[in-house]
C-alpha atoms as a PDB file:
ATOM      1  CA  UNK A   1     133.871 147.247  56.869  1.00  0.00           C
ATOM      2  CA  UNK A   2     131.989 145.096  59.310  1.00  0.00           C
ATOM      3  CA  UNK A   3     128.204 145.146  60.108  1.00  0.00           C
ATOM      4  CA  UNK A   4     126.613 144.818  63.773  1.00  0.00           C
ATOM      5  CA  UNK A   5     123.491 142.469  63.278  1.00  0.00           C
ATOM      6  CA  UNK A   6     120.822 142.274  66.217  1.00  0.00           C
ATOM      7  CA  UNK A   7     117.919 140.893  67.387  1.00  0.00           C
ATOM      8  CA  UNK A   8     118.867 137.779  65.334  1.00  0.00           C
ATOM      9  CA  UNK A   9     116.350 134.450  65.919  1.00  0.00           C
ATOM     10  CA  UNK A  10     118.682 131.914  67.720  1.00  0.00           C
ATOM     11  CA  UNK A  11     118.083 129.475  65.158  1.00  0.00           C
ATOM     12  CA  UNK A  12     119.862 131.649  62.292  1.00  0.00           C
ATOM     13  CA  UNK A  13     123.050 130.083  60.683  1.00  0.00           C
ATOM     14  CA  UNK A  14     126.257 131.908  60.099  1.00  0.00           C
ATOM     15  CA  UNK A  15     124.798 130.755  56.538  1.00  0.00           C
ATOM     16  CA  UNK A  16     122.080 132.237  57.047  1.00  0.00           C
ATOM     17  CA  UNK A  17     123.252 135.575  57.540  1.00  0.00           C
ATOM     18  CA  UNK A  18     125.778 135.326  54.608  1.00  0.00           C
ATOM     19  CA  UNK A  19     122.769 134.406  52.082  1.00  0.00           C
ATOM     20  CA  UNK A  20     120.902 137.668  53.587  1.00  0.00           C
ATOM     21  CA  UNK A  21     123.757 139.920  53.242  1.00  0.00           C
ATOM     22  CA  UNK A  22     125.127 138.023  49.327  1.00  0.00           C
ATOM     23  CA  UNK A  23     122.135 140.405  48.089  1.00  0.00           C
ATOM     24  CA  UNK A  24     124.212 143.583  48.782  1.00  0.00           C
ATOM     25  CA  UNK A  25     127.223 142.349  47.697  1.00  0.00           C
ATOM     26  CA  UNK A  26     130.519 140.149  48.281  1.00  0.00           C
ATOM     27  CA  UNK A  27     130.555 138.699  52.040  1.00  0.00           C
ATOM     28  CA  UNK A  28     134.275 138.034  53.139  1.00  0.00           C
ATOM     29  CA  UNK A  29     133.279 136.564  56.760  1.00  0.00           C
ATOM     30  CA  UNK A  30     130.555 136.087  59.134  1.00  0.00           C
ATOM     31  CA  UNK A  31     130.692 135.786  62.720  1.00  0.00           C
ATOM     32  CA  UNK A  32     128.093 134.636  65.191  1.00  0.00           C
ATOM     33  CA  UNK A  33     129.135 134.421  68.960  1.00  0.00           C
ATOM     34  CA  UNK A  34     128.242 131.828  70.871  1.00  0.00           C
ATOM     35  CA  UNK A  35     127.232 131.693  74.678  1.00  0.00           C
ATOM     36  CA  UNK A  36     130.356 130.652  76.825  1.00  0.00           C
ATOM     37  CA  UNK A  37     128.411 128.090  78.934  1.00  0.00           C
ATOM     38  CA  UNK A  38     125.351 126.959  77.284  1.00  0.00           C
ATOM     39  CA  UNK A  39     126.860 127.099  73.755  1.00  0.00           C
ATOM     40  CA  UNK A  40     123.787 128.879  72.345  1.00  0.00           C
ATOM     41  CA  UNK A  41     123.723 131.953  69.925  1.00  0.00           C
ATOM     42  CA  UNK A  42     123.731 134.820  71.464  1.00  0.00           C
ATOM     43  CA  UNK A  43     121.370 137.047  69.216  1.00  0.00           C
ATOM     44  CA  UNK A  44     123.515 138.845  67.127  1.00  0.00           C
ATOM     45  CA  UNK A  45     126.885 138.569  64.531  1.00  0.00           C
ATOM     46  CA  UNK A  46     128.854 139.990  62.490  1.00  0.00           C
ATOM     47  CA  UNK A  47     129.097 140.441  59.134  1.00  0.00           C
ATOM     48  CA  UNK A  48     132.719 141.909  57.040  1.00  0.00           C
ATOM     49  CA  UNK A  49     131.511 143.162  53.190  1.00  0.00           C
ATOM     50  CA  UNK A  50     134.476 144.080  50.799  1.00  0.00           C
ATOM     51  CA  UNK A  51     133.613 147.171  49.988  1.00  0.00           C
ATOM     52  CA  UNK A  52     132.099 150.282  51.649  1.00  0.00           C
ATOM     53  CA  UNK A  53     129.241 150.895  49.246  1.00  0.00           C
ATOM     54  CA  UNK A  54     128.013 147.468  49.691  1.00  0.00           C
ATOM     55  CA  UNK A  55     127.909 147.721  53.528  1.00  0.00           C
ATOM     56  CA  UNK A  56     125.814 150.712  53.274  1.00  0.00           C
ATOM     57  CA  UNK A  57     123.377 149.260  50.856  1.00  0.00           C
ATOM     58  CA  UNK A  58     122.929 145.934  53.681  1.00  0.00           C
ATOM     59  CA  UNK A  59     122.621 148.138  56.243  1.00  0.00           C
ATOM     60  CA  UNK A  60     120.509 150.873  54.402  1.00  0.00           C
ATOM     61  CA  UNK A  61     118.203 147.526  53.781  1.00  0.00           C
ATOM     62  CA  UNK A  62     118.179 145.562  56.320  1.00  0.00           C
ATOM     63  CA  UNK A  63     118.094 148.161  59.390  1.00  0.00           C
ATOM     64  CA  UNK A  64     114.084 147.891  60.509  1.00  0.00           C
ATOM     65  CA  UNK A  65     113.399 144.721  58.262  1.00  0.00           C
ATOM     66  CA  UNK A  66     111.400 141.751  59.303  1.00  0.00           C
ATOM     67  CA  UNK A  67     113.013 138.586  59.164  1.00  0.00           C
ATOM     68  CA  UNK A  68     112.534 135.101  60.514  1.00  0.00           C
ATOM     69  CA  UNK A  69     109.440 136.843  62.664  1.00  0.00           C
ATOM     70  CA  UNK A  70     112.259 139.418  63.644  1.00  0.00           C
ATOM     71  CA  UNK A  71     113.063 142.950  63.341  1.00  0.00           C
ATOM     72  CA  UNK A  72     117.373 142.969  62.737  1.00  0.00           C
ATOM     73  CA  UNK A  73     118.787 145.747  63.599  1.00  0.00           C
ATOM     74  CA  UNK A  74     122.094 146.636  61.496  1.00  0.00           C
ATOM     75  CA  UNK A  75     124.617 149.006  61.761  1.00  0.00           C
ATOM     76  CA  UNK A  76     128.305 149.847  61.391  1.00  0.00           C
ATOM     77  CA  UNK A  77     129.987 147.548  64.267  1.00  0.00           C
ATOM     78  CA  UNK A  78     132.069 149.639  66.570  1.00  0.00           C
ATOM     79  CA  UNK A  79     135.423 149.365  67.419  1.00  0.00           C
ATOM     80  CA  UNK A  80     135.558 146.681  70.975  1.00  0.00           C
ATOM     81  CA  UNK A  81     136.512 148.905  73.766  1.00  0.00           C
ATOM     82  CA  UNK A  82     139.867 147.195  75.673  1.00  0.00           C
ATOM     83  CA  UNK A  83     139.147 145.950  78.659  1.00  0.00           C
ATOM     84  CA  UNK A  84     140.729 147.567  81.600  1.00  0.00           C
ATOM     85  CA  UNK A  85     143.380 144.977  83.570  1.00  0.00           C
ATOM     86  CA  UNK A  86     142.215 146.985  86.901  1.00  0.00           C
ATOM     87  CA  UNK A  87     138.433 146.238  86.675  1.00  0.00           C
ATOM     88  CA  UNK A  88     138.738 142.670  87.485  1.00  0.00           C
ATOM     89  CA  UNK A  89     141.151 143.181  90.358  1.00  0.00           C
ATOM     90  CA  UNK A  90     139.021 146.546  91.835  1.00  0.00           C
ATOM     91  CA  UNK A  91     136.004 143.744  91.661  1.00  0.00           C
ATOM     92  CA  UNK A  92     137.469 141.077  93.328  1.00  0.00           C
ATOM     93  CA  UNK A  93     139.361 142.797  96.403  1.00  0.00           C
ATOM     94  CA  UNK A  94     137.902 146.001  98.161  1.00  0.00           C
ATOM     95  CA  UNK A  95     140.658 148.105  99.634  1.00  0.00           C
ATOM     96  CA  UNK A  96     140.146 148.050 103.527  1.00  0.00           C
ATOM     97  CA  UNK A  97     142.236 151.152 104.541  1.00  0.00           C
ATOM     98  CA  UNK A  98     145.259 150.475 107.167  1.00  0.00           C
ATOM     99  CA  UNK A  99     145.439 147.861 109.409  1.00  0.00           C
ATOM    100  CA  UNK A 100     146.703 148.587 112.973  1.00  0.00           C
END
């Protein structure tokens, strides 16, 4: 039961975002990821409701709303894909073919 939240302002708070979604019922965690090097938010989070009916009324709400000069976008969060352990080994060597 977790929601996708986009097109977040970068000065939101993982506070923030609970506050917002608190109006549609009981938040169990929020999650905001953070850029790797610069350490900045990234835009978006994540947000995990207890129950089912409450994550459709946040989303049902907040999808489309203005906030903080913003339109969010909010949806069920997909499952992450796995990342292959090939792609990062096809990227960094190119197969040349036989050497004679």
């Amino acid at each position: 039961m977790t929601v996708y939240v986009g097109n977040l302002p970068y000065e939101v708070t993982e506070e923030d975002l609970q506050s917002i979604f608190a109006e549609y019922g009981s938040v169990k965690r929020v999650k905001m990821p953070v850029d790797r090097e610069t350490g900045r938010q990234r835009g978006f989070g994540f947000v995990d409701m207890e129950a089912e009916n409450d994550e459709a009324k946040a989303i049902d709400n907040l999808d489309g709303a203005e906030w903080m000069g913003r339109t969010l976008k909010a949806n069920k969060a997909k499952p992450r894909e796995p990342r292959s352990s090939n792609r990062n080994f096809e990227r960094n060597f190119s197969y040349r073919g036989d050497r004679d």
